[in-house]
Protein backbone atom coordinates (compact mmCIF):
# COMPACT_ATOMS: atom_id res chain seq x y z
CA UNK A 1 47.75 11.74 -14.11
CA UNK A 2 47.44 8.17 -14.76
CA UNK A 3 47.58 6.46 -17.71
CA UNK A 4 43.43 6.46 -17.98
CA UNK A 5 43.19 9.87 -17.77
CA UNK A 6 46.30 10.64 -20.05
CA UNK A 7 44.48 8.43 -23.03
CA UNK A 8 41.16 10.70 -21.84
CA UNK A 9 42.97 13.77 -22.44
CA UNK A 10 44.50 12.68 -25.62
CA UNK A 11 40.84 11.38 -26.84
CA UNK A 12 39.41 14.76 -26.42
CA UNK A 13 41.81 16.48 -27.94
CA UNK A 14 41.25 14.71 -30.91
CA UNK A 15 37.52 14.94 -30.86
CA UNK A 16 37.91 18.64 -30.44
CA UNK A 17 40.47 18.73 -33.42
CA UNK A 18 38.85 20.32 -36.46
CA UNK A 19 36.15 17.42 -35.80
CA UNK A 20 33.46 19.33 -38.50
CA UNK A 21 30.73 16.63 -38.68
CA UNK A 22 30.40 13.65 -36.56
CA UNK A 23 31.82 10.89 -38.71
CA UNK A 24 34.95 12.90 -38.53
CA UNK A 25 34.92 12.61 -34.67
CA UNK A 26 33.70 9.06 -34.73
CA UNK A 27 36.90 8.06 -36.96
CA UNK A 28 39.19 10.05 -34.30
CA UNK A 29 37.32 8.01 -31.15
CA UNK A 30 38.18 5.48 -33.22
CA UNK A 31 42.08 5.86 -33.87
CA UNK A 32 42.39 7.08 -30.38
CA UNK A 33 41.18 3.64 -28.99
CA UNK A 34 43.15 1.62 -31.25
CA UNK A 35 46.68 3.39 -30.95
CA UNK A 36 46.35 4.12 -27.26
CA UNK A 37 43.56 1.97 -24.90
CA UNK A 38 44.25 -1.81 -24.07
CA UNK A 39 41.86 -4.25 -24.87
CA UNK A 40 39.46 -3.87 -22.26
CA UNK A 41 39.03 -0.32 -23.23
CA UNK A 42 38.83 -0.82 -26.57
CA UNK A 43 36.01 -2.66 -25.87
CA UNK A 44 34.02 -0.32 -24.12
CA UNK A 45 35.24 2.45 -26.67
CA UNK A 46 33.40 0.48 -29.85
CA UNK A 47 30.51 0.07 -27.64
CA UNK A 48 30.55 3.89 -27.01
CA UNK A 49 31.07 4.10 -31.10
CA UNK A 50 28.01 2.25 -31.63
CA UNK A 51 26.02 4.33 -29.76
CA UNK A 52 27.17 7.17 -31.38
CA UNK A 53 26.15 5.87 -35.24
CA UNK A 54 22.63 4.75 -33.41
CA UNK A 55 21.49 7.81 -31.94
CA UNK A 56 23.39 10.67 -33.39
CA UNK A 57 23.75 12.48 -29.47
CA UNK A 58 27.69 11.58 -29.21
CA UNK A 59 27.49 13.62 -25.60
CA UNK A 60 24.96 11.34 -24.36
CA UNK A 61 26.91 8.45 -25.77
CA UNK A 62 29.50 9.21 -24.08
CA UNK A 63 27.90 9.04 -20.59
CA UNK A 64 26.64 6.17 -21.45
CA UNK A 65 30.37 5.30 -21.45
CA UNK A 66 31.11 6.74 -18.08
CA UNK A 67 28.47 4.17 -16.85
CA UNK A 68 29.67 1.07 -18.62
CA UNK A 69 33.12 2.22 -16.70
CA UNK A 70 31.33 1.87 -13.67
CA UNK A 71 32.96 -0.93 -11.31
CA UNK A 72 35.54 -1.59 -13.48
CA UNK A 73 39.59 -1.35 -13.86
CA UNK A 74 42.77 -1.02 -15.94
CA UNK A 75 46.29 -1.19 -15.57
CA UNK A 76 44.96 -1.56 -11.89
CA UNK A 77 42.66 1.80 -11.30
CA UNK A 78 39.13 2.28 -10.81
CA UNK A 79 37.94 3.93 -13.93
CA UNK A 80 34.61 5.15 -12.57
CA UNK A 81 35.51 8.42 -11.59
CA UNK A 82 38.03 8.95 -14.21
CA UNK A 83 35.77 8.07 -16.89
CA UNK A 84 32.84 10.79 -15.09
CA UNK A 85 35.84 13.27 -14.44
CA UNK A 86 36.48 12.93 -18.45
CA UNK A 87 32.40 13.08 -19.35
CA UNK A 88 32.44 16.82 -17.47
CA UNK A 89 35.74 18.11 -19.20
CA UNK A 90 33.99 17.12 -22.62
CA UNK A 91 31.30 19.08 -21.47
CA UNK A 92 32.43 21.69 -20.61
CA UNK A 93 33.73 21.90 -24.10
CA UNK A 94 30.36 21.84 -25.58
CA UNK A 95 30.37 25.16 -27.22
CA UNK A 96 33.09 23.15 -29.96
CA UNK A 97 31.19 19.95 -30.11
CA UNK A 98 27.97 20.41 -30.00
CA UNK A 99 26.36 20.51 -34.31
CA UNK A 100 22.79 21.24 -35.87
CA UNK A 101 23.33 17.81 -36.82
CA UNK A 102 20.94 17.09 -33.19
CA UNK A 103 17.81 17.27 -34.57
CA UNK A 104 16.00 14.40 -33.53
CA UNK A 105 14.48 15.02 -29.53
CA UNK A 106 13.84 12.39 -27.28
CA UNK A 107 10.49 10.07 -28.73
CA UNK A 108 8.53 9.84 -25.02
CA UNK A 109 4.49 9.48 -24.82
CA UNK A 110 2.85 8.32 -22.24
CA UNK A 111 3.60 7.83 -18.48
CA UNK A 112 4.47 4.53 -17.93
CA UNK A 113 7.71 4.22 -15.64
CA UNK A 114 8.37 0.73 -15.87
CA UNK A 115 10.60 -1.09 -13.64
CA UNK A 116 14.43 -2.14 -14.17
CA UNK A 117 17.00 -4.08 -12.21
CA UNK A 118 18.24 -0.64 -10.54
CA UNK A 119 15.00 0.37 -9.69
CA UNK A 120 15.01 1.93 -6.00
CA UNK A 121 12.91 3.95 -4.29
CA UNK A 122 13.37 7.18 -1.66
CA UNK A 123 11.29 9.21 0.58
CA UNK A 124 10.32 12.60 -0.37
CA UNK A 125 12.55 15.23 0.47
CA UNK A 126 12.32 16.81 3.77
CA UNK A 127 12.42 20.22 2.14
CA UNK A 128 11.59 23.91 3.18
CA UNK A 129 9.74 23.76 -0.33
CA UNK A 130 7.75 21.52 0.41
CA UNK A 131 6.64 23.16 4.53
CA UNK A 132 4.63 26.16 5.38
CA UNK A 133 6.52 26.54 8.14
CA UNK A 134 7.18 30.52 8.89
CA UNK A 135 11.03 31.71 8.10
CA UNK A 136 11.89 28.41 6.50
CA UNK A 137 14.22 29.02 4.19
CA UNK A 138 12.51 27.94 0.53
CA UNK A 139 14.69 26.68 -2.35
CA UNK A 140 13.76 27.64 -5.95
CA UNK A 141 13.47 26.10 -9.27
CA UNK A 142 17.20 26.00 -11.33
CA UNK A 143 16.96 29.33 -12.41
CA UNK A 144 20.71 28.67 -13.55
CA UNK A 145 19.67 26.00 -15.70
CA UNK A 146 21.29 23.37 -13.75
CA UNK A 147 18.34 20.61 -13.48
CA UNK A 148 20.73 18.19 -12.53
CA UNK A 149 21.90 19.83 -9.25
CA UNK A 150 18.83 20.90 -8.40
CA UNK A 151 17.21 17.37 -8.14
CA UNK A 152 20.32 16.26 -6.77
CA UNK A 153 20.15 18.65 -3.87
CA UNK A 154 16.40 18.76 -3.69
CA UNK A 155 16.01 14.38 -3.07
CA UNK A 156 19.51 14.20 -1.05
CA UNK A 157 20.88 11.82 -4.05
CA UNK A 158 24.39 11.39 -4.70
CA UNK A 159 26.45 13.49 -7.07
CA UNK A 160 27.38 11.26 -8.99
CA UNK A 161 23.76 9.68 -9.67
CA UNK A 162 23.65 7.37 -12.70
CA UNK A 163 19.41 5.82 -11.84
CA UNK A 164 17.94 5.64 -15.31
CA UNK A 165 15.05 7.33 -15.31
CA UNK A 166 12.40 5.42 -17.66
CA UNK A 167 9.19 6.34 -19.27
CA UNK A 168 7.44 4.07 -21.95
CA UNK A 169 10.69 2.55 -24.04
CA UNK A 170 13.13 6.50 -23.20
CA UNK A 171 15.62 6.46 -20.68
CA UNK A 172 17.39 9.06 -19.16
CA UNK A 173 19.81 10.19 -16.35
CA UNK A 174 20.02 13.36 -14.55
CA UNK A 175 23.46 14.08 -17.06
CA UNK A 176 21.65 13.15 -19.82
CA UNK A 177 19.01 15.21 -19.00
CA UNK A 178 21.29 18.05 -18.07
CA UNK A 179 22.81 17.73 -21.48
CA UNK A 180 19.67 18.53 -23.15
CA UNK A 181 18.71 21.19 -21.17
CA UNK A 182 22.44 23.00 -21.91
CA UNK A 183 21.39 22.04 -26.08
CA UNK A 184 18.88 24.70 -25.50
CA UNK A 185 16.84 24.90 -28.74
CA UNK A 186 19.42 23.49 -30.77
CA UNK A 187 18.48 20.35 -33.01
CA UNK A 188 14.83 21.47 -32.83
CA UNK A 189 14.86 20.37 -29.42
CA UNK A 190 12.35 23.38 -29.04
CA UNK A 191 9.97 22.79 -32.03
CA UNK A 192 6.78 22.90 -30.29
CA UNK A 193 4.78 25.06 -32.05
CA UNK A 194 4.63 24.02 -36.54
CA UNK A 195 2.77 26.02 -38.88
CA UNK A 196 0.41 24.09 -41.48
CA UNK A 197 3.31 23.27 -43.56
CA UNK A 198 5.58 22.20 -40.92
CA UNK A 199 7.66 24.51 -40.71
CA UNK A 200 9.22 25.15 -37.33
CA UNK A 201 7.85 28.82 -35.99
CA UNK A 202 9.36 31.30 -33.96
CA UNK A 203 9.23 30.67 -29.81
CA UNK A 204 6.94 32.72 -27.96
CA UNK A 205 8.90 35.93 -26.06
CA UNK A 206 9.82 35.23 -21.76
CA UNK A 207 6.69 37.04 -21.55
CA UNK A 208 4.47 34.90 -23.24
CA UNK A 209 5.63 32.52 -21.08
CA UNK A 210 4.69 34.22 -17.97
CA UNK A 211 1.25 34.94 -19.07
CA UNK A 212 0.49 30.99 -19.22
CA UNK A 213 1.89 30.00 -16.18
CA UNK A 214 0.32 32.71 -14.45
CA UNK A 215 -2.70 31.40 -15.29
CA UNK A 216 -2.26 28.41 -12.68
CA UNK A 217 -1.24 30.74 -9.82
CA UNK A 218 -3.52 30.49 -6.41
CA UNK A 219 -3.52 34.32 -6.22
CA UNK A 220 -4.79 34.84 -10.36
CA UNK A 221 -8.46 34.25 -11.58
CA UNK A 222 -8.67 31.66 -14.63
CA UNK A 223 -11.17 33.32 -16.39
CA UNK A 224 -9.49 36.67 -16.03
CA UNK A 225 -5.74 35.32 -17.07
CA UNK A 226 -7.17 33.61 -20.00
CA UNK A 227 -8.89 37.06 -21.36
CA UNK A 228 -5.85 38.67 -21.01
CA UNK A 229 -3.98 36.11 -22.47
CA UNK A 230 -5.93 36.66 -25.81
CA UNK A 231 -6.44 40.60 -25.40
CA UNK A 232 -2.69 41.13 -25.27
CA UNK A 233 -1.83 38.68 -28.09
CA UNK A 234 -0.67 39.92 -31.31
CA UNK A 235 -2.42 38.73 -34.43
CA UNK A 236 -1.39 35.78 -35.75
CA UNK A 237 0.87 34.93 -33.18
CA UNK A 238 1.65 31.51 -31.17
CA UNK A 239 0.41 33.19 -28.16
CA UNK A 240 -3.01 34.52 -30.37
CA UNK A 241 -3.38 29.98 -30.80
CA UNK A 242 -2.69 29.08 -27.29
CA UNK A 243 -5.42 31.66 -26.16
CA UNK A 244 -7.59 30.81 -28.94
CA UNK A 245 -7.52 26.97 -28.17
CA UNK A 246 -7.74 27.00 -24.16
CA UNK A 247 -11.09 29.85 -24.34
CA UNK A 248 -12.64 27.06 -26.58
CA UNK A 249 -11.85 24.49 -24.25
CA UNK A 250 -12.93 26.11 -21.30
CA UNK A 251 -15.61 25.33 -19.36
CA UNK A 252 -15.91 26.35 -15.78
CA UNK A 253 -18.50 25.49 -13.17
CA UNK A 254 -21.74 27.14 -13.54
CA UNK A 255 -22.35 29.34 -10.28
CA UNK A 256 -25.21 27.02 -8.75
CA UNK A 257 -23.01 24.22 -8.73
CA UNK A 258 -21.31 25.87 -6.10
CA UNK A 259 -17.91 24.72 -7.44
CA UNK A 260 -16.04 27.71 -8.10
CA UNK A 261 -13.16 28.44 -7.03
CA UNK A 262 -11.82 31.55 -5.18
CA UNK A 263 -8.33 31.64 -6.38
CA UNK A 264 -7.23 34.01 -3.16
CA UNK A 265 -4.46 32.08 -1.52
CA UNK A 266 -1.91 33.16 0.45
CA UNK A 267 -0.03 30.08 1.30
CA UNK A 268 -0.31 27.44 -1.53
CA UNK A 269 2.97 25.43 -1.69
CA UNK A 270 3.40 23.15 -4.44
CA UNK A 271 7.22 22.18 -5.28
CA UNK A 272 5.91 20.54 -8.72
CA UNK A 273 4.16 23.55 -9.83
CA UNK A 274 7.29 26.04 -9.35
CA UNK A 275 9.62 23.57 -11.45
CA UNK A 276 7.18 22.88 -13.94
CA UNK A 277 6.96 26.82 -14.74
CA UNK A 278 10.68 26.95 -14.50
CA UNK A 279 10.73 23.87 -16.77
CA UNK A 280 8.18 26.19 -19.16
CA UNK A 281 10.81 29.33 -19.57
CA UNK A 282 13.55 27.33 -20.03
CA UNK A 283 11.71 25.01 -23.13
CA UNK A 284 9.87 27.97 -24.24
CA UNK A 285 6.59 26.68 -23.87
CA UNK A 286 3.65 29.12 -23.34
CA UNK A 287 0.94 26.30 -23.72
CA UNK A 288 -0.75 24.10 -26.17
CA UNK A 289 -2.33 24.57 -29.58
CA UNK A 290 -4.71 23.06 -31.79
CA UNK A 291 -1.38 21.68 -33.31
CA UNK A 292 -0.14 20.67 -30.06
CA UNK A 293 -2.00 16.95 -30.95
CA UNK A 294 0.21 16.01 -33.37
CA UNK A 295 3.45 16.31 -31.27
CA UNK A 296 4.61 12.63 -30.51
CA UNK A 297 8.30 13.95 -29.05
CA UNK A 298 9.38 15.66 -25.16
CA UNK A 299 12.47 16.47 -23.77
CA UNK A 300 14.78 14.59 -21.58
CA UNK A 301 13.82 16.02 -18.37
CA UNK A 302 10.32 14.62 -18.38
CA UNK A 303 10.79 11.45 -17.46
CA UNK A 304 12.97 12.47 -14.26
CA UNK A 305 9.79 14.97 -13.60
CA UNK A 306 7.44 11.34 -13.55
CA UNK A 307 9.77 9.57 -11.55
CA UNK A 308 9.83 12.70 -9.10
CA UNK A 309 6.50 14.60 -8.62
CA UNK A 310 4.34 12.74 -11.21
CA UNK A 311 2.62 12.40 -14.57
CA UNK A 312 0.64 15.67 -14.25
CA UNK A 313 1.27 18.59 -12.41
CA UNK A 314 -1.80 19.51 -10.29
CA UNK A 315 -2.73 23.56 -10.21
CA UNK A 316 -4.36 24.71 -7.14
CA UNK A 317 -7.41 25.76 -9.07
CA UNK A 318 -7.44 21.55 -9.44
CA UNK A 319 -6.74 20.68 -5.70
CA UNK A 320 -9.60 23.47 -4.67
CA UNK A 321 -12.00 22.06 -7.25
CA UNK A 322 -11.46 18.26 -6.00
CA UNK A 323 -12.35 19.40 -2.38
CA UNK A 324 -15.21 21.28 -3.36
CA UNK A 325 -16.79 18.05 -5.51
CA UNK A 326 -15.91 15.58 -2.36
CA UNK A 327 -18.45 17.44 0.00
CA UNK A 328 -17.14 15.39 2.73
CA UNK A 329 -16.75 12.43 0.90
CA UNK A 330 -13.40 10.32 0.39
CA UNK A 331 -11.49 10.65 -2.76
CA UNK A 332 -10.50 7.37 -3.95
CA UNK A 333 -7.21 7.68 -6.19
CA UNK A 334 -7.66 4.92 -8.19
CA UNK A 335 -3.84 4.63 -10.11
CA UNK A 336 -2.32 6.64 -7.93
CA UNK A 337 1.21 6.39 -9.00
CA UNK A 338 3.55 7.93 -6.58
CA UNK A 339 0.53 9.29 -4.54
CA UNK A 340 1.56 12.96 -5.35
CA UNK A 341 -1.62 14.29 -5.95
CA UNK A 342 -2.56 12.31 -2.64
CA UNK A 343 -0.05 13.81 -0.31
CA UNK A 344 -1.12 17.70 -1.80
CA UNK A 345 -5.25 16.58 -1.51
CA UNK A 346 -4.40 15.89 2.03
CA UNK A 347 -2.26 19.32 2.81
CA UNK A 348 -5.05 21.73 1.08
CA UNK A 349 -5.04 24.32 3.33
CA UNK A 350 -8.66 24.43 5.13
CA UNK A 351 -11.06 27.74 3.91
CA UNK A 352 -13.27 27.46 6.87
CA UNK A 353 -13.14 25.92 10.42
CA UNK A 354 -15.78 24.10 9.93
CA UNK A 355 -14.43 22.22 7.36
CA UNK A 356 -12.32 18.97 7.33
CA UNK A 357 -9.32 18.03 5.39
CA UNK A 358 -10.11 15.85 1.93
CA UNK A 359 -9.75 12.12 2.86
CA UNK A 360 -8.22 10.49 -0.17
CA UNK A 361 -7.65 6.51 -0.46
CA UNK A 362 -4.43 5.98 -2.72
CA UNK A 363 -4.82 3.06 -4.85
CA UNK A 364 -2.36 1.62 -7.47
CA UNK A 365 -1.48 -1.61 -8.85
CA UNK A 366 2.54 -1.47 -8.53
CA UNK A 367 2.64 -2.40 -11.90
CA UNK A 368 5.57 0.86 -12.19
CA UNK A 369 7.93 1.91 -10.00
CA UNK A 370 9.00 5.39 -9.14
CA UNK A 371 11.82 6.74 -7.58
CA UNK A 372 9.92 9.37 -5.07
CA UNK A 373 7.13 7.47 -3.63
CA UNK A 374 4.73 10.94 -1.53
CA UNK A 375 3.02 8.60 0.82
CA UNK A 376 3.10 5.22 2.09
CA UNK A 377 -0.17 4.02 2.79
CA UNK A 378 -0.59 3.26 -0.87
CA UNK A 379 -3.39 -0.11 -0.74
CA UNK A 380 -1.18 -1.79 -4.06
CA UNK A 381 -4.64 -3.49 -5.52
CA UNK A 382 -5.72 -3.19 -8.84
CA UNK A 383 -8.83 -0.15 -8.68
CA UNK A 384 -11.13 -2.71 -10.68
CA UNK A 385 -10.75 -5.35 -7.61
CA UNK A 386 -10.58 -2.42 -5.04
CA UNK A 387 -14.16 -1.29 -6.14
CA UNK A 388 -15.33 -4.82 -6.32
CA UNK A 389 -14.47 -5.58 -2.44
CA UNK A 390 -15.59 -1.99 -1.57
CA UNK A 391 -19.06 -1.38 -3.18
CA UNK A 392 -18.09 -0.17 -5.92
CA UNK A 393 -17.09 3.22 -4.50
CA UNK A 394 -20.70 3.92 -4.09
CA UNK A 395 -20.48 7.07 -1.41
CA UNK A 396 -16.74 7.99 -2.75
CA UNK A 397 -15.54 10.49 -5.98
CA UNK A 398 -13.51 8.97 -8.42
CA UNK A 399 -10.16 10.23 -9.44
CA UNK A 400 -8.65 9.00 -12.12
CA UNK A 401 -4.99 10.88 -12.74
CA UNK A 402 -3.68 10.37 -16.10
CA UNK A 403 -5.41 7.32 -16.98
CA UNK A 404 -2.83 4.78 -19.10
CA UNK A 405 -4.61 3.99 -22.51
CA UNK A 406 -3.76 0.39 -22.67
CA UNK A 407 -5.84 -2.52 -21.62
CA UNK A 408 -9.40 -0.53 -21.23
CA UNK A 409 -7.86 1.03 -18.12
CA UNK A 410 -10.37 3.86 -18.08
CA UNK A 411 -13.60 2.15 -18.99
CA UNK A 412 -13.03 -0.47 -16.63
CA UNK A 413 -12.71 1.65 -13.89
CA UNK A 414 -15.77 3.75 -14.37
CA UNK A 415 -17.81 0.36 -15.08
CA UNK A 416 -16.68 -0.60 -12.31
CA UNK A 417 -17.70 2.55 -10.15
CA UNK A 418 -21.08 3.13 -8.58
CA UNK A 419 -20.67 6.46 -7.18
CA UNK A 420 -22.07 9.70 -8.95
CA UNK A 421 -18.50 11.90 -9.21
CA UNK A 422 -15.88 11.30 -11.89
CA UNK A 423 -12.55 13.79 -11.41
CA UNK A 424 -10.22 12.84 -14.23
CA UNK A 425 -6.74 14.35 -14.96
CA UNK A 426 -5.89 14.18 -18.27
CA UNK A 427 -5.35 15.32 -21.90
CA UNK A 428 -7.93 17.16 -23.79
CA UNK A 429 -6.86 16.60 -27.22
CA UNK A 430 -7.15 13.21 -29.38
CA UNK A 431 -3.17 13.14 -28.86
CA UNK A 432 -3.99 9.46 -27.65
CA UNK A 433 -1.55 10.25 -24.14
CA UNK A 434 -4.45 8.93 -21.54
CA UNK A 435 -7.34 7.63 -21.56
CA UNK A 436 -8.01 6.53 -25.25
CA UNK A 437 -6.49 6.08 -27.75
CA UNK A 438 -8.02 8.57 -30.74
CA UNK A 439 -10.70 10.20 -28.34
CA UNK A 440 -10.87 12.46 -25.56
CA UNK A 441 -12.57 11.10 -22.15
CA UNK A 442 -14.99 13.81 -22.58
CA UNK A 443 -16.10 12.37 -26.03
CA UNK A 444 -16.16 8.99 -25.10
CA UNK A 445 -18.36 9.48 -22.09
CA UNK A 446 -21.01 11.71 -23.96
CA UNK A 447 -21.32 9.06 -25.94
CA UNK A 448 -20.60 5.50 -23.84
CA UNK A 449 -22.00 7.31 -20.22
CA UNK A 450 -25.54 8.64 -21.38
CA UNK A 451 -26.26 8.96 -17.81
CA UNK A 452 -23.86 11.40 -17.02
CA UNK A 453 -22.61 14.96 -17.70
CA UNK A 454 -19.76 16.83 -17.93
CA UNK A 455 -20.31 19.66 -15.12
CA UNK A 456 -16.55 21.39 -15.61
CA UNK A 457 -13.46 21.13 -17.56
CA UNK A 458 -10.33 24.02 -16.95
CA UNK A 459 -7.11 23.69 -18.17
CA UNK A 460 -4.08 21.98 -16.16
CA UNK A 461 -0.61 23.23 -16.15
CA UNK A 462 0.56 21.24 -19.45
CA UNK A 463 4.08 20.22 -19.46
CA UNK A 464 5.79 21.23 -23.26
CA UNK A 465 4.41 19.21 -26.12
CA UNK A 466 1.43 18.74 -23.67
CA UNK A 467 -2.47 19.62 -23.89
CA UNK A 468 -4.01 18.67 -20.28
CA UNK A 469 -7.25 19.36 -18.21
CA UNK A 470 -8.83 18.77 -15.40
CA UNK A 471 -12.52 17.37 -16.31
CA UNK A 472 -15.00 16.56 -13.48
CA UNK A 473 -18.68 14.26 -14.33
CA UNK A 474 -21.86 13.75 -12.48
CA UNK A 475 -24.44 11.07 -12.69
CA UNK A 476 -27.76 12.64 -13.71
CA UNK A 477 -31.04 11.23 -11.73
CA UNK A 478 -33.16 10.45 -14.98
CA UNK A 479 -30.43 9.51 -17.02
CA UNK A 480 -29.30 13.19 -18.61
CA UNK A 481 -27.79 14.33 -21.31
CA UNK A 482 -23.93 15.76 -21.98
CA UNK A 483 -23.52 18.94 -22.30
CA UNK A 484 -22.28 19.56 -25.69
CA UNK A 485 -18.23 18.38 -25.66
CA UNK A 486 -15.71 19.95 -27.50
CA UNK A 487 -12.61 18.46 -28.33
């Protein structure tokens, strides 16, 4: 062992030490670096220290000093693997040095990926998840709990990845985000669900769980998983809320708009979807709340889930529904992102064989990057000057996919818009996470839009700390009236 990895060795066993509360292990990071790194090190090591006091997650710090190793030497030797090699043996010790003092979870919002100098970008995986090809061997969600691997193997990235995936002002990578997920609920990392006093409540049982994301299945009806999702609740529950909250936000198609959707599939694949109810079991998340509005925090793994797949995970009750609004028309995707609800508009499986596949224009702006870009045909225009140069959209639906809140993003594009269709994916509480700020799109256009109606709103899959829906508009003829919007 060189001397690197001796003064590794010795660190940890000092941070393991009787180390009760963090300053403790702080102090012996401390006297470790001054009795036994050189200068160089030393360095580094206050750095690390710094961290530490900032942020109060000393694991994460600590990758963070793995990467500042990165490309660097002493007494001669790389240190980039040593310094990963002594990241995992500290990890593996986590059952010693992990504390309740972790209590404060990662602050993420909104979905706004925004670039860095490392920024780079790769195809989508050439997957058997993501093929309907017969006997293709299909990979499943981390059902071991290792998120890291699994996106590792899943995108072909190297194993020792260090891309720092951002959203808003959080950023993670894939250890960091592993780290959390092997916290578990420790810290409060799980405190989704707060009574009126604030006091953290129990998580909903595995099969609470299982009832919500079953709601979002191809094969289940909406209507029918939401009764039971109430009938089977027990009084006063968390799962007695969630069912509560998405009835009164329901809002299906009424039968003569011929929009309803027969949830009968037998082939439906959609890689998101499967990790996103993975992702719900391991958070214990069984679905939003009224108090679900006031949550402001996430968890690390979000922002690799943006960079990935998306800001919203589409359901294929959501896919269906688009199709069945388009009636032949193109779908523009106005802020498009990585395109993924693009590239799964374009493989919905055909119900008749008279019918055509969706033809859906992706439109962004570039203003983010993302690491998994789904298709490449993406026109990078802004959707206010797209509509300009291509009257206004007037024979097209408009999709609008988690719609940022800043700059008037949302009421530009509809002003800009001539068509008659509005799809928007988005929240459906005042949470302020899209569209507006302290409204829901539904309330601003009943009362900004008096000339159109809200003709269907159903629940998305929401990721934790999350209240989403899928809400779809018409133009009325002789100006119309809303339909009576609930928050």
């Amino acid at each position: 062992m060189g001397p690197f990895g001796r003064h590794c060795v010795a660190g940890v066993a000092l941070l393991l030490a009787d180390a009760k509360t963090l300053f403790i292990r702080i102090w012996a990071m401390r006297l470790w670096l001054e009795k036994e790194a050189g200068r160089r090190l030393r360095q580094w090591g206050h750095h690390l220290i710094g961290e530490m006091y900032k942020t109060r997650y000393w694991a994460w710090s600590l990758a963070g000093f793995a990467d500042a190793t990165s490309g660097r030497t002493f007494d001669g030797e790389d240190l980039t693997e040593k310094a990963r090699a002594a990241v995992d043996f500290i990890l593996q010790a986590r059952p010693h040095i992990i504390t309740s003092s972790l209590d404060v979870p990662l602050q993420t919002t909104t979905c706004l990926p925004y670039p860095t100098s490392r920024r780079q970008r790769i195809p989508p995986p050439s997957h058997p998840t993501l093929t309907s090809k017969p006997g293709a061997k299909r990979s499943t969600p981390p059902y071991d709990n290792d998120f890291r691997k699994f996106i590792i193997k899943t995108f072909g990235l190297p194993f020792r990845d260090d891309y720092g995936y951002m959203a808003q002002s959080a950023e993670v990578t894939l250890l960091q985000a592993q780290t959390y997920v092997e916290w578990g609920a420790q810290g409060n990392l799980h405190a989704w669900y707060r009574d009126d006093e604030g006091v953290v409540r129990d998580p909903p049982p595995a099969t609470d769980v299982a009832a919500y994301t079953d709601i979002f299945r191809p094969s289940t009806s909406t209507s029918k998983a939401l009764t039971a999702l109430a009938s089977n609740a027990k009084k006063g529950s968390v799962r007695a809320d969630i069912a509560k909250h998405l009835l009164a936000h329901y809002h299906p198609a009424l039968p003569s708009s011929k929009l309803a959707v027969s949830k009968s599939a037998k082939q439906h694949t959609n890689p998101y979807f499967d990790l996103w109810a993975w992702s719900c079991q391991n958070l214990e998340w069984a679905g939003p709340e009224p108090g679900t509005a006031k949550i402001k925090i996430s968890h690390a793994m979000l922002p690799v889930l943006y960079h990935h797949f998306g800001c919203i995970c589409p359901s294929y009750e959501a896919l269906e529904t688009i199709r069945l609004v388009a009636k032949g028309r193109r779908v523009l995707d106005l802020g498009s992102g990585n395109g993924y609800w693009t590239y799964m508009l374009r493989r919905m499986e055909l119900v008749g064989k008279k019918e055509k596949r969706v033809e859906v224009v992706a439109v962004d702006s570039g203003m983010s990057e993302w690491r998994t870009v789904w298709v490449g045909d993406t026109v990078e225009m802004g959707g206010e000057e797209w509509l300009g140069s291509n009257g206004g959209g007037r024979e097209a639906v408009l999709l609008l996919v988690y719609p940022m809140v800043g700059g008037e993003f949302t009421s530009r594009m509809i002003g800009a818009y001539e068509g008659t269709t509005i799809v928007c994916a988005g929240t459906q509480n005042a949470s302020g996470f899209t569209g507006f700020a302290k409204e829901t799109i539904a309330e601003w256009m009943a009362r900004e839009m008096p000339g159109w109606k809200r003709v269907l709103q159903i629940p998305l899959p929401s990721f934790a700390g999350k209240d989403e829906a899928l809400f779809v508009f018409e133009k009325t003829e002789d100006g119309g009236h809303t339909d009576g919007v609930v928050a």
